[in-house]
PDB file of N, CA and C in Angstrom:
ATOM      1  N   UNK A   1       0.820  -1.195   0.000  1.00  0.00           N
ATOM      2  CA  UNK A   1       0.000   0.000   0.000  1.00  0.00           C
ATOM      3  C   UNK A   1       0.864   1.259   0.000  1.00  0.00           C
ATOM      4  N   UNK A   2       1.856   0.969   0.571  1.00  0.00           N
ATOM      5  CA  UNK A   2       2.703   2.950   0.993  1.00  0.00           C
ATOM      6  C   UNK A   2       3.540   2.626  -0.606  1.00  0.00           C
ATOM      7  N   UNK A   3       3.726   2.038  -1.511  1.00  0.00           N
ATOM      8  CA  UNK A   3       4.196   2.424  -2.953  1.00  0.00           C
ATOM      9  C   UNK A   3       3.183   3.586  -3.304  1.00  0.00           C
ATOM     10  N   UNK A   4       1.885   2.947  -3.395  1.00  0.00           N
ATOM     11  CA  UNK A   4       0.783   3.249  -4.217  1.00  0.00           C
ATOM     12  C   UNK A   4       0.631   4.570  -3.546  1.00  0.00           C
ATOM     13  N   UNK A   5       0.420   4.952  -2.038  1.00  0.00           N
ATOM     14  CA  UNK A   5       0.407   6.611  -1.650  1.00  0.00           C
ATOM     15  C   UNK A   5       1.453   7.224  -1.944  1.00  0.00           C
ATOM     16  N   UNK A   6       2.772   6.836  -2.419  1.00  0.00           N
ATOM     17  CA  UNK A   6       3.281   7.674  -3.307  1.00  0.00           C
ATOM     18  C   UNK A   6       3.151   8.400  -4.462  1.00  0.00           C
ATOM     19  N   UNK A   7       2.238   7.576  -5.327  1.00  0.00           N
ATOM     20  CA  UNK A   7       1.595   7.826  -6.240  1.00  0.00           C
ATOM     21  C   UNK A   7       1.012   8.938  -6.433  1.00  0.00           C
ATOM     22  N   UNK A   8      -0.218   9.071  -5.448  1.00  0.00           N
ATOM     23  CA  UNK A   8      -0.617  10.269  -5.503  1.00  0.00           C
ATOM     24  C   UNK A   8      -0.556  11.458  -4.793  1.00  0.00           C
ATOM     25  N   UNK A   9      -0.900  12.389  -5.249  1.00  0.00           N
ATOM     26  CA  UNK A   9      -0.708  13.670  -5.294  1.00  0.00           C
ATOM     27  C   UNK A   9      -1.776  14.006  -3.423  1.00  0.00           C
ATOM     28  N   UNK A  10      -2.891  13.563  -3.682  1.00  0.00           N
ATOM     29  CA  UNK A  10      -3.717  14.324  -2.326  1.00  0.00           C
ATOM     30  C   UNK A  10      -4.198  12.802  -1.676  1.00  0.00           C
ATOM     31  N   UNK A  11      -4.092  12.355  -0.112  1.00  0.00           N
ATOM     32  CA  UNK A  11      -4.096  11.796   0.894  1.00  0.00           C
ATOM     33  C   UNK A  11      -5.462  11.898   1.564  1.00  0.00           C
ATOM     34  N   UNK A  12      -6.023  10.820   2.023  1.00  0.00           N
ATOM     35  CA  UNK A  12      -7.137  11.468   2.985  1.00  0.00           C
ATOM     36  C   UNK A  12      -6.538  10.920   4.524  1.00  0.00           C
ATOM     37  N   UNK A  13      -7.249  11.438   5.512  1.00  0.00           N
ATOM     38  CA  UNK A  13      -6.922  11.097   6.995  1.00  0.00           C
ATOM     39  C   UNK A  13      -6.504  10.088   7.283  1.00  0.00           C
ATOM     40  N   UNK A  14      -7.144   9.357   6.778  1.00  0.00           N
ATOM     41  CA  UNK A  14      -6.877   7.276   7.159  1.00  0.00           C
ATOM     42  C   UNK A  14      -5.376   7.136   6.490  1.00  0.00           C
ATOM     43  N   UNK A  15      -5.213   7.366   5.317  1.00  0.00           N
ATOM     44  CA  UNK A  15      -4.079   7.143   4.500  1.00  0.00           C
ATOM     45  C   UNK A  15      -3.081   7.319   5.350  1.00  0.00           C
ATOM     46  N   UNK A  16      -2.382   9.370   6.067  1.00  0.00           N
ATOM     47  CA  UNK A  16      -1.768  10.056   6.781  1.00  0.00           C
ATOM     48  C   UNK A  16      -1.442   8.988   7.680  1.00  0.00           C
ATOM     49  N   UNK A  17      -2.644   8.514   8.290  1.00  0.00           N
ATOM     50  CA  UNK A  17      -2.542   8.016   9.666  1.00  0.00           C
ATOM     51  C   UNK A  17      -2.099   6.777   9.670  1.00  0.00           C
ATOM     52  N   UNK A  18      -2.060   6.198   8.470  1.00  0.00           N
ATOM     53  CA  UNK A  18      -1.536   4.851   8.310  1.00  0.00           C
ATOM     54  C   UNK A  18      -0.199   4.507   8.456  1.00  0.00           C
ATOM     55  N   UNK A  19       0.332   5.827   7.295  1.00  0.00           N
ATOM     56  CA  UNK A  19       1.390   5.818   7.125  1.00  0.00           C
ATOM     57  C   UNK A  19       2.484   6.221   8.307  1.00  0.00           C
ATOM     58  N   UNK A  20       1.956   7.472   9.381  1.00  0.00           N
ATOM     59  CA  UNK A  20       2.612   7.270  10.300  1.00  0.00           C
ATOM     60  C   UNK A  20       2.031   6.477  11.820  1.00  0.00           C
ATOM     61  N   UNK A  21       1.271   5.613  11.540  1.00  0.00           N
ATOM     62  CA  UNK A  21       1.161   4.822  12.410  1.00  0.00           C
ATOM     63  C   UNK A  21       0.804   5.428  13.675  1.00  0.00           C
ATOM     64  N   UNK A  22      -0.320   6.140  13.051  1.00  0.00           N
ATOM     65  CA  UNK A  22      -0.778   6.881  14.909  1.00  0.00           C
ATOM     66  C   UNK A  22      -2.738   6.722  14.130  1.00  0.00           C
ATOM     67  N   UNK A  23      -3.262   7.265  15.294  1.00  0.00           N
ATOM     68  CA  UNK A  23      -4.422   7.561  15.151  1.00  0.00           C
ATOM     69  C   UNK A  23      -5.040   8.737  14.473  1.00  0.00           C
ATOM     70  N   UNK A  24      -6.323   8.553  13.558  1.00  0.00           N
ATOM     71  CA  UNK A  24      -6.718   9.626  12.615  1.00  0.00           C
ATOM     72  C   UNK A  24      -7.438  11.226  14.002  1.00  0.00           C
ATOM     73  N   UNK A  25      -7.166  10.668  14.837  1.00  0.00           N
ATOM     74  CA  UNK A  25      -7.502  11.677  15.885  1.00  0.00           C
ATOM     75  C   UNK A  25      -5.981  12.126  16.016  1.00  0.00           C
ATOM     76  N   UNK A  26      -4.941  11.658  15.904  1.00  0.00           N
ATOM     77  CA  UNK A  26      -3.535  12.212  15.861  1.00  0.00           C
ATOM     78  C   UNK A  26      -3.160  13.298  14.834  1.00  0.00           C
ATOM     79  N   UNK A  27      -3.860  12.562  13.624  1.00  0.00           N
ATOM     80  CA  UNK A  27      -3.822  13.682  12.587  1.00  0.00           C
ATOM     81  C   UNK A  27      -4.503  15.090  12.673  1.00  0.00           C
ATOM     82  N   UNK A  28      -5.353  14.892  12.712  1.00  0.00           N
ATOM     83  CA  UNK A  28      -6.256  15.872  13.710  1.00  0.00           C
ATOM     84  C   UNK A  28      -5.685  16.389  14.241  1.00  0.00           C
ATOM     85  N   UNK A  29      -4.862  16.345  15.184  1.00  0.00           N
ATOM     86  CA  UNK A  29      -4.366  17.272  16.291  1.00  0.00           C
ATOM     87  C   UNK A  29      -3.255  17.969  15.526  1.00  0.00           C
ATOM     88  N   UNK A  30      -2.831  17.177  14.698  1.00  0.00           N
ATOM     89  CA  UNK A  30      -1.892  17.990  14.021  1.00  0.00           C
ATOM     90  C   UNK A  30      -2.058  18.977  13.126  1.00  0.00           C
ATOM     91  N   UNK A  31      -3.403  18.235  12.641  1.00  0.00           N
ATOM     92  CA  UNK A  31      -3.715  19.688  11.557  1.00  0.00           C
ATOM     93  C   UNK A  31      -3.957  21.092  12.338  1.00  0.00           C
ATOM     94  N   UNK A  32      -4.790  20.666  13.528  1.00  0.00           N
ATOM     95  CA  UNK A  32      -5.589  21.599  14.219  1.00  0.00           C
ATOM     96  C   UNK A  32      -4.216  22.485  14.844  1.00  0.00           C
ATOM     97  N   UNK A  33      -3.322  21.906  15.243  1.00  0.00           N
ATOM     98  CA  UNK A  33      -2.016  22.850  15.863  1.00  0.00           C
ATOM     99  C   UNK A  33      -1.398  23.220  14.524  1.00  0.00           C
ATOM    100  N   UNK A  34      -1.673  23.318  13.711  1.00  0.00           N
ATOM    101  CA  UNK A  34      -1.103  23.783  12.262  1.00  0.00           C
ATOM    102  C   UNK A  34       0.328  23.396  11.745  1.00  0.00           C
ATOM    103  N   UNK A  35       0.783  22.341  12.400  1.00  0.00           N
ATOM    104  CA  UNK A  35       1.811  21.184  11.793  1.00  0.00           C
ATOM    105  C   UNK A  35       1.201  20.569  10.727  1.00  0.00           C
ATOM    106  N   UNK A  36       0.493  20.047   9.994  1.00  0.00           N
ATOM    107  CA  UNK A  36       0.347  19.757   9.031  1.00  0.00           C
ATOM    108  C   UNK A  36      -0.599  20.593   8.311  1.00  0.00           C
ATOM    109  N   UNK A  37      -0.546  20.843   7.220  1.00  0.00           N
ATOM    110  CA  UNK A  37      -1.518  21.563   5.830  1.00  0.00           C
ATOM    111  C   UNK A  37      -2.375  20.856   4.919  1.00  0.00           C
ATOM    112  N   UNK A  38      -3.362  21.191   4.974  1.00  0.00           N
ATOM    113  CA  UNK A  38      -4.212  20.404   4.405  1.00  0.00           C
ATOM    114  C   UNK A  38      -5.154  20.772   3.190  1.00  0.00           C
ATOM    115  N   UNK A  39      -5.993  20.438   2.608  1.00  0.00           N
ATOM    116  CA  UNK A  39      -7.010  20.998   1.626  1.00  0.00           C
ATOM    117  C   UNK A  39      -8.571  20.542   1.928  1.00  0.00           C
ATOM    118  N   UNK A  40      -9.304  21.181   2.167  1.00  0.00           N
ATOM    119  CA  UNK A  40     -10.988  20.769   1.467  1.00  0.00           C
ATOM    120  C   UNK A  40     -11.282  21.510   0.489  1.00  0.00           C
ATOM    121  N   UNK A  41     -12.302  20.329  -0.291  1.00  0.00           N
ATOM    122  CA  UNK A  41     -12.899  21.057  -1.750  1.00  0.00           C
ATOM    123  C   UNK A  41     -13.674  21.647  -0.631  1.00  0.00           C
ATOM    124  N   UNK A  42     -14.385  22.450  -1.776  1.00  0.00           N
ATOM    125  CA  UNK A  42     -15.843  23.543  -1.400  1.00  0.00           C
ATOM    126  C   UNK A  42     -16.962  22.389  -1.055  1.00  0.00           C
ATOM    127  N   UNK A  43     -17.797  22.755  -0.436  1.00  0.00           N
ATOM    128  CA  UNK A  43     -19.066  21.573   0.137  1.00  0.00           C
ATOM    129  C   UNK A  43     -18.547  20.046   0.619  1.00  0.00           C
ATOM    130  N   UNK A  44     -16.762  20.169   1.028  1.00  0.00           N
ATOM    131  CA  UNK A  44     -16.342  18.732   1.367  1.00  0.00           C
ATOM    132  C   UNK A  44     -15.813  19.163   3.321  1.00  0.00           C
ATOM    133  N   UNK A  45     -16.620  18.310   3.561  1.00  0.00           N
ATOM    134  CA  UNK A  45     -15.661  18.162   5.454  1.00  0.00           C
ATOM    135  C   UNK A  45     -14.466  17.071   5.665  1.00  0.00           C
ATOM    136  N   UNK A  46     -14.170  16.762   4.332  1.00  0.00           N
ATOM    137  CA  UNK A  46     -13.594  15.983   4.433  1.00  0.00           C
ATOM    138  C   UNK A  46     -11.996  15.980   4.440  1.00  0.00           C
ATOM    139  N   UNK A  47     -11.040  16.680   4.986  1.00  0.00           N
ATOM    140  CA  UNK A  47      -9.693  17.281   4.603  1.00  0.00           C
ATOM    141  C   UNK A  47      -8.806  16.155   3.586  1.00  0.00           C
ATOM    142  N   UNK A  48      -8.129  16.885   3.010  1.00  0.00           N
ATOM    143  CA  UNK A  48      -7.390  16.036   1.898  1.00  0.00           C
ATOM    144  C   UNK A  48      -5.849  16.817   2.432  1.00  0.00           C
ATOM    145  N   UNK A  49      -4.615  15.688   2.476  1.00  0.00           N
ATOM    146  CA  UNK A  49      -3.296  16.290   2.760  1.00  0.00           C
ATOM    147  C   UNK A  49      -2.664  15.918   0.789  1.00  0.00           C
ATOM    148  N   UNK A  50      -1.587  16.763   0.800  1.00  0.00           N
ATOM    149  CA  UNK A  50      -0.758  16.714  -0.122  1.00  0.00           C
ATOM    150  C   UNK A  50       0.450  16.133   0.029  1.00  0.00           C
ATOM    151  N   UNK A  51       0.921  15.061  -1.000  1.00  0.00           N
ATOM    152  CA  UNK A  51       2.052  14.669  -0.498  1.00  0.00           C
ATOM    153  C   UNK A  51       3.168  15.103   0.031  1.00  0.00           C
ATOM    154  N   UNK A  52       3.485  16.286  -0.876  1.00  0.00           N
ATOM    155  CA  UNK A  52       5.069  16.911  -0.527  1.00  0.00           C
ATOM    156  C   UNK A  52       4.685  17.697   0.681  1.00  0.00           C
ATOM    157  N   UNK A  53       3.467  18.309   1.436  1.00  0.00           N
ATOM    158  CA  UNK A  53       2.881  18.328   2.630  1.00  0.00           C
ATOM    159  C   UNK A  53       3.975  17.213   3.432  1.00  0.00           C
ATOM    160  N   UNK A  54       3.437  16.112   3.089  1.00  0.00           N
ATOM    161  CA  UNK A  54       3.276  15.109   4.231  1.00  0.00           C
ATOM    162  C   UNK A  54       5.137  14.665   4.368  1.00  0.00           C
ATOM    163  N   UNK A  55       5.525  14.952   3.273  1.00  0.00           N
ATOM    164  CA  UNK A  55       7.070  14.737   3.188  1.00  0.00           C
ATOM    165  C   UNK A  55       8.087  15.670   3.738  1.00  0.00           C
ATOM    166  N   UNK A  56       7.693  16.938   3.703  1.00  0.00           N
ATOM    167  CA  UNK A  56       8.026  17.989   4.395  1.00  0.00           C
ATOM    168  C   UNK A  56       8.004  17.964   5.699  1.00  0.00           C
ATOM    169  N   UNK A  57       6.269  17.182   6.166  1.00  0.00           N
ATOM    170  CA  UNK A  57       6.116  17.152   7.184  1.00  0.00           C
ATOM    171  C   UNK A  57       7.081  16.056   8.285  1.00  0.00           C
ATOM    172  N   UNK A  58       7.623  15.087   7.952  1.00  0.00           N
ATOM    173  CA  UNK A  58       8.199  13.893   7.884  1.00  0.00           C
ATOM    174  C   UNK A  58       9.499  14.511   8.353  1.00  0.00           C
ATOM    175  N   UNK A  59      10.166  15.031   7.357  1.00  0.00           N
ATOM    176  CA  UNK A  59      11.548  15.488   7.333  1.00  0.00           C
ATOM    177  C   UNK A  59      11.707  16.487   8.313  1.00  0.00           C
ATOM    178  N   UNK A  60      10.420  17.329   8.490  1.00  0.00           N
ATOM    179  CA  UNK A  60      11.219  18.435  10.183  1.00  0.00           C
ATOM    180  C   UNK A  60      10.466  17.726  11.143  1.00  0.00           C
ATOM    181  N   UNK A  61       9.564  17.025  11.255  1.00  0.00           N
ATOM    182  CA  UNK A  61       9.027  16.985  12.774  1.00  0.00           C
ATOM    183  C   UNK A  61       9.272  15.249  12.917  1.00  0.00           C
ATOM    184  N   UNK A  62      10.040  14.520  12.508  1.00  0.00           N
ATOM    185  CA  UNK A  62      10.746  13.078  12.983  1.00  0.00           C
ATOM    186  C   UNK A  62      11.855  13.356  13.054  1.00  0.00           C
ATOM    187  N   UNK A  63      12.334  11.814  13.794  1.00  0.00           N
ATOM    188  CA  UNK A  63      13.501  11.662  14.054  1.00  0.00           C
ATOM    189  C   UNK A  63      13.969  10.055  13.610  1.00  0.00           C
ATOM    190  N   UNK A  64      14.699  10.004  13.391  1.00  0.00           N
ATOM    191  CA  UNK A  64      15.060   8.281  13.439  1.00  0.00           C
ATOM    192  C   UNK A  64      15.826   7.563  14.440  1.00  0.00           C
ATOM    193  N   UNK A  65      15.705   7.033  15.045  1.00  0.00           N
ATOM    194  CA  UNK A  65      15.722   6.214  16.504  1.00  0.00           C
ATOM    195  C   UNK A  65      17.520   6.411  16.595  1.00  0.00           C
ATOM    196  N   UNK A  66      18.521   6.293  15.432  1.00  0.00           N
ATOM    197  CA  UNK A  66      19.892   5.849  15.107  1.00  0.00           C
ATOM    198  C   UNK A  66      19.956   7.706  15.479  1.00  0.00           C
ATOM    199  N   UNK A  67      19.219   8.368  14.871  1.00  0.00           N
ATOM    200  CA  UNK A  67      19.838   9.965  14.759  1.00  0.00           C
ATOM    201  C   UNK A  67      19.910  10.214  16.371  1.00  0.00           C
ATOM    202  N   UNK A  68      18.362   9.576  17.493  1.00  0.00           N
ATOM    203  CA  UNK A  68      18.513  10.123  18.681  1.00  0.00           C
ATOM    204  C   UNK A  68      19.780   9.311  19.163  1.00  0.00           C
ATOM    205  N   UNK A  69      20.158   8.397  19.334  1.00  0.00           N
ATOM    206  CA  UNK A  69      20.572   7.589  19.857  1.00  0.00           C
ATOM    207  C   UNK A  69      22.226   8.524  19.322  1.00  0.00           C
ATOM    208  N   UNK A  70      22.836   9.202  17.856  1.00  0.00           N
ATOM    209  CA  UNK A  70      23.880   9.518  18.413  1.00  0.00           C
ATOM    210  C   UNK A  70      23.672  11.263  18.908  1.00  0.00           C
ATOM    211  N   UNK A  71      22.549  11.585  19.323  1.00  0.00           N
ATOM    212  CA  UNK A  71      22.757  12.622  19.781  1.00  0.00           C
ATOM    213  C   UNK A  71      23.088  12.531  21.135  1.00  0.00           C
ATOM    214  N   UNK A  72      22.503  11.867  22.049  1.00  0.00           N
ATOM    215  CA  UNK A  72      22.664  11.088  23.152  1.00  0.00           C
ATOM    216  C   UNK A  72      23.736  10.772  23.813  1.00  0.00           C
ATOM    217  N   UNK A  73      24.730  10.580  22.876  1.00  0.00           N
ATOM    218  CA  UNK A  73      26.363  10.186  23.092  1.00  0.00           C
ATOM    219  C   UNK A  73      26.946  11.466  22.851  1.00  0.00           C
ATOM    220  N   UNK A  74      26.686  12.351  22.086  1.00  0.00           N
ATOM    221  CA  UNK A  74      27.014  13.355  21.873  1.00  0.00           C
ATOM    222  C   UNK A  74      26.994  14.231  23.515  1.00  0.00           C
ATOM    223  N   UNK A  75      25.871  14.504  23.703  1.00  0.00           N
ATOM    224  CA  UNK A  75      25.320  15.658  24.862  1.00  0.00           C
ATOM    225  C   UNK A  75      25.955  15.032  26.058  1.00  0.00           C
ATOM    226  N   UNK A  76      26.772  13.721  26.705  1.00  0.00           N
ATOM    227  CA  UNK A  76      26.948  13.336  27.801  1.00  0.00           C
ATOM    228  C   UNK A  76      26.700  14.071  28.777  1.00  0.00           C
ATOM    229  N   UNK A  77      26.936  13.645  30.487  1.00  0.00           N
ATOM    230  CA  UNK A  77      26.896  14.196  31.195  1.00  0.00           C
ATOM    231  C   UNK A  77      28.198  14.309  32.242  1.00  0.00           C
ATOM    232  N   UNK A  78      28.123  15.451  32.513  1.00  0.00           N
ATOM    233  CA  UNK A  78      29.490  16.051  33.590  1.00  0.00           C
ATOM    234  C   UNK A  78      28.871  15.319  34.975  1.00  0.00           C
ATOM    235  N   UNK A  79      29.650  14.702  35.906  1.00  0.00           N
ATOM    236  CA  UNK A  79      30.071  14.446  36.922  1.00  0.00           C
ATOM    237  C   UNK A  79      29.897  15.641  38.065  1.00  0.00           C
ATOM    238  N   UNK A  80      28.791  15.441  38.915  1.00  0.00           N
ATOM    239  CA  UNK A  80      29.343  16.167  39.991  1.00  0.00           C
ATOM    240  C   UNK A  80      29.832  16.691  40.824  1.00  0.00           C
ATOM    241  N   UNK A  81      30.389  17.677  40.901  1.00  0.00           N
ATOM    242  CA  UNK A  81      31.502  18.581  41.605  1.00  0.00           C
ATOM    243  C   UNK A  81      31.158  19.469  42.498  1.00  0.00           C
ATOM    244  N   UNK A  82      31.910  18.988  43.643  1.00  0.00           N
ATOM    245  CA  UNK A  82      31.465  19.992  44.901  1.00  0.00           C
ATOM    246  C   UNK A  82      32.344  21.147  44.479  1.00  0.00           C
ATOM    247  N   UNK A  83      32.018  22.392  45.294  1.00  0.00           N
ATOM    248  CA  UNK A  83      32.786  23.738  45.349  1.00  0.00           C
ATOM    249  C   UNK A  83      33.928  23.557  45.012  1.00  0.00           C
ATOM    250  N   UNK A  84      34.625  22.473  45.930  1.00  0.00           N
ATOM    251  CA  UNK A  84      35.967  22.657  45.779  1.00  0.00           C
ATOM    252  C   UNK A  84      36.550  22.069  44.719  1.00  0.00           C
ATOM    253  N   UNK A  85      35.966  21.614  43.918  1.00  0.00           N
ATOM    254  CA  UNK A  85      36.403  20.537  42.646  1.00  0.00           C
ATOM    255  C   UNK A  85      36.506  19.405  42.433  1.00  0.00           C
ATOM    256  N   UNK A  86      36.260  18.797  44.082  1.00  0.00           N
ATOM    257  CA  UNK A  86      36.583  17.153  43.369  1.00  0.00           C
ATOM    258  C   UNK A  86      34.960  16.634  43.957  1.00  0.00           C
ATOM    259  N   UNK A  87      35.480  15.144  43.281  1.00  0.00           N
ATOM    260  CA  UNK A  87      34.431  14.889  42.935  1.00  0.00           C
ATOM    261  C   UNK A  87      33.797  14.456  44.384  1.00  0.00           C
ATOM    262  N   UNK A  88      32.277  13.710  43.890  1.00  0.00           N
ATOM    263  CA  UNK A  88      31.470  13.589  45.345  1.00  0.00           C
ATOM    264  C   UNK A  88      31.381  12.102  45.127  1.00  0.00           C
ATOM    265  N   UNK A  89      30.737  11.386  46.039  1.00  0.00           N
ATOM    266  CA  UNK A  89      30.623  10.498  46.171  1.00  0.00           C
ATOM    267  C   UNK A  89      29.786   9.678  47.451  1.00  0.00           C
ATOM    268  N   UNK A  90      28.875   9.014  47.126  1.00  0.00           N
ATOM    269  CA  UNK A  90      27.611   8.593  48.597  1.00  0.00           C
ATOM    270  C   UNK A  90      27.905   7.121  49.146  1.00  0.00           C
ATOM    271  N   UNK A  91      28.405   7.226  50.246  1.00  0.00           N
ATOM    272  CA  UNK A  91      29.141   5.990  50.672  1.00  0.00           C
ATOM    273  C   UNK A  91      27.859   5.071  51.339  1.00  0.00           C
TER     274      UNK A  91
END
């Protein structure tokens, strides 16, 4: 199925929600906080997303598990230090 939503051009809710594996009430929240962009025709309640929308959307607001994981190693943490400089320790 996710070949074929490449395919096209405009998405409905279920599709979105498939693809990132959350709930069409997730999508929702996203549209409604204006993270994602969407379309209705005239006389439709029905919102339609656009792909390069949804690809855009993808690329700033994820992460990939490998990217957190070396940020993580990156940010370490300093050791606590009393006033005087050395270190502490709870016996």
């Amino acid at each position: 199925m996710e070949k074929d939503l490449w395919g096209k051009e405009l998405w409905s809710q279920n599709e979105v929600a498939q693809h990132f594996n959350v709930s069409g009430n997730t999508i929702k929240n996203w549209r409604e906080r204006g993270l994602l962009s969407y379309f209705k025709a005239p006389g439709s309640n029905r919102p339609q997303y656009y792909r390069l929308e949804i690809e855009h959307f993808q690329k700033t607001h994820t992460a990939w598990r490998k990217e957190v994981k070396k940020q993580d190693k990156r940010v370490g943490r300093a050791k606590p230090r009393l006033s005087s400089g050395e270190d502490w320790r709870i016996s």
